[in-house]
PDB file of N, CA and C in Angstrom:
ATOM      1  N   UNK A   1       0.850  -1.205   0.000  1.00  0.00           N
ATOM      2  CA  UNK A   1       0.000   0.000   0.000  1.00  0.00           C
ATOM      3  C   UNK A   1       0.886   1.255   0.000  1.00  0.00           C
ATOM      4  N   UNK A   2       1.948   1.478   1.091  1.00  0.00           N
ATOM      5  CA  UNK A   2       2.888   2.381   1.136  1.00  0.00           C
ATOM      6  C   UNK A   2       3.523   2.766  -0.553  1.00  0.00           C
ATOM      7  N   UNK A   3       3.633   1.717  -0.862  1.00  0.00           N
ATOM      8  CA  UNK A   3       4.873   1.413  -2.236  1.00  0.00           C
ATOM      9  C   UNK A   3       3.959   2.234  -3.286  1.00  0.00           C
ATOM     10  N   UNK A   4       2.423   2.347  -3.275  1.00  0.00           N
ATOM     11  CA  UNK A   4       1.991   2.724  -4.393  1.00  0.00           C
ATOM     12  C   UNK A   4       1.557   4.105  -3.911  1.00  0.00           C
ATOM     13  N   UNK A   5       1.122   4.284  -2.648  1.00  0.00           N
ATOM     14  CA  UNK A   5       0.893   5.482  -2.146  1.00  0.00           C
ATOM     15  C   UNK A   5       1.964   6.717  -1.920  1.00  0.00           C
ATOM     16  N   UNK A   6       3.063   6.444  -1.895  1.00  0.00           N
ATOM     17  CA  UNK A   6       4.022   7.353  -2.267  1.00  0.00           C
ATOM     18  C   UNK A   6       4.256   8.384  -3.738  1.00  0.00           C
ATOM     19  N   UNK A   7       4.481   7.221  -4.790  1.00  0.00           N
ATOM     20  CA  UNK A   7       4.258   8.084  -6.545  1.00  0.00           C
ATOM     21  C   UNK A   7       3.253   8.629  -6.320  1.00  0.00           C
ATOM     22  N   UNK A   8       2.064   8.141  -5.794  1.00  0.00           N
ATOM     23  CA  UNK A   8       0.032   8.862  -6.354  1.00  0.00           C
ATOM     24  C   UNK A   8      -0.086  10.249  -5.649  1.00  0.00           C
ATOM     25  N   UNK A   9       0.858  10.243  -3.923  1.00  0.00           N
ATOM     26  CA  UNK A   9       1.241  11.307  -3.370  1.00  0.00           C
ATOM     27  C   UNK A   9       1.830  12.457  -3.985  1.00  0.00           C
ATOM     28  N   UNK A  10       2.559  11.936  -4.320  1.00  0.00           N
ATOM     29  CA  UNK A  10       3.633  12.764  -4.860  1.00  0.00           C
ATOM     30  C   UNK A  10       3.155  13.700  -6.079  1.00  0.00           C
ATOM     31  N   UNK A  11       2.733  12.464  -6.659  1.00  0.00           N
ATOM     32  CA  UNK A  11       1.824  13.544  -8.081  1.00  0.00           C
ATOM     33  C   UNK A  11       0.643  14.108  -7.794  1.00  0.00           C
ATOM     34  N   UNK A  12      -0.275  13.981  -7.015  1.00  0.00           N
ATOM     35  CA  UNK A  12      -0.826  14.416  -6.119  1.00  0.00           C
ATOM     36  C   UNK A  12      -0.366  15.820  -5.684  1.00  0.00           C
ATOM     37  N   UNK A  13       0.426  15.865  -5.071  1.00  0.00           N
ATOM     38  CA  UNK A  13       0.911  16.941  -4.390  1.00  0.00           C
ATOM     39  C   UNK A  13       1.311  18.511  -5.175  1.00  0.00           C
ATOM     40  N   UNK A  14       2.156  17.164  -6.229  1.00  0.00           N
ATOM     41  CA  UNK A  14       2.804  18.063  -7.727  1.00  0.00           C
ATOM     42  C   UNK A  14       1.438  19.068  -8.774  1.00  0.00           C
ATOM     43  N   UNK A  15       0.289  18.637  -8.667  1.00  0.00           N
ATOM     44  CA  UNK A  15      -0.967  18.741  -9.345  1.00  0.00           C
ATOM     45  C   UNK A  15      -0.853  19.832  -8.436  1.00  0.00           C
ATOM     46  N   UNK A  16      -1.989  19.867  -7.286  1.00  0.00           N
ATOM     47  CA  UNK A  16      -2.186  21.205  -6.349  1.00  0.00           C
ATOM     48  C   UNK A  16      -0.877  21.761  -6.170  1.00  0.00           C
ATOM     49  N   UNK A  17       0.282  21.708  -6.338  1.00  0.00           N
ATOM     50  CA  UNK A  17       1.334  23.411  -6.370  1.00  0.00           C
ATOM     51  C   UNK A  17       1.165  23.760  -7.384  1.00  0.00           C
ATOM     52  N   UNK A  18       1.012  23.355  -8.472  1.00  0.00           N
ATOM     53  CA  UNK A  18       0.745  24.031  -9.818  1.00  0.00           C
ATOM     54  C   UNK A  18      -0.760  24.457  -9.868  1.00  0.00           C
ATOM     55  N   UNK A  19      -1.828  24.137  -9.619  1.00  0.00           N
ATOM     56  CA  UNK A  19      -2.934  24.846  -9.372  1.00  0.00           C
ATOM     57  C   UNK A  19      -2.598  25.645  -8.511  1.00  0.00           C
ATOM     58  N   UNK A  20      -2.159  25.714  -7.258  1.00  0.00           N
ATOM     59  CA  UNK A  20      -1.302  26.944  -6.576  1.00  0.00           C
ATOM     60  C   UNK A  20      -0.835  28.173  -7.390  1.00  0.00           C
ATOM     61  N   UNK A  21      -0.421  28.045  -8.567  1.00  0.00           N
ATOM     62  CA  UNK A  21       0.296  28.749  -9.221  1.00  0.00           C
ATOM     63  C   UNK A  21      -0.433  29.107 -10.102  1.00  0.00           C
TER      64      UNK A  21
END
């Protein structure tokens, strides 16, 4: 679960700072 939840996070994360922006 960790192993896949990390990348989906990540891009996740990467998505909303650029809507941030």
């Amino acid at each position: 679960a960790s192993d896949a939840a990390s990348p989906f996070a990540l891009k996740t994360l990467s998505l909303i700072l650029i809507g941030l922006e």
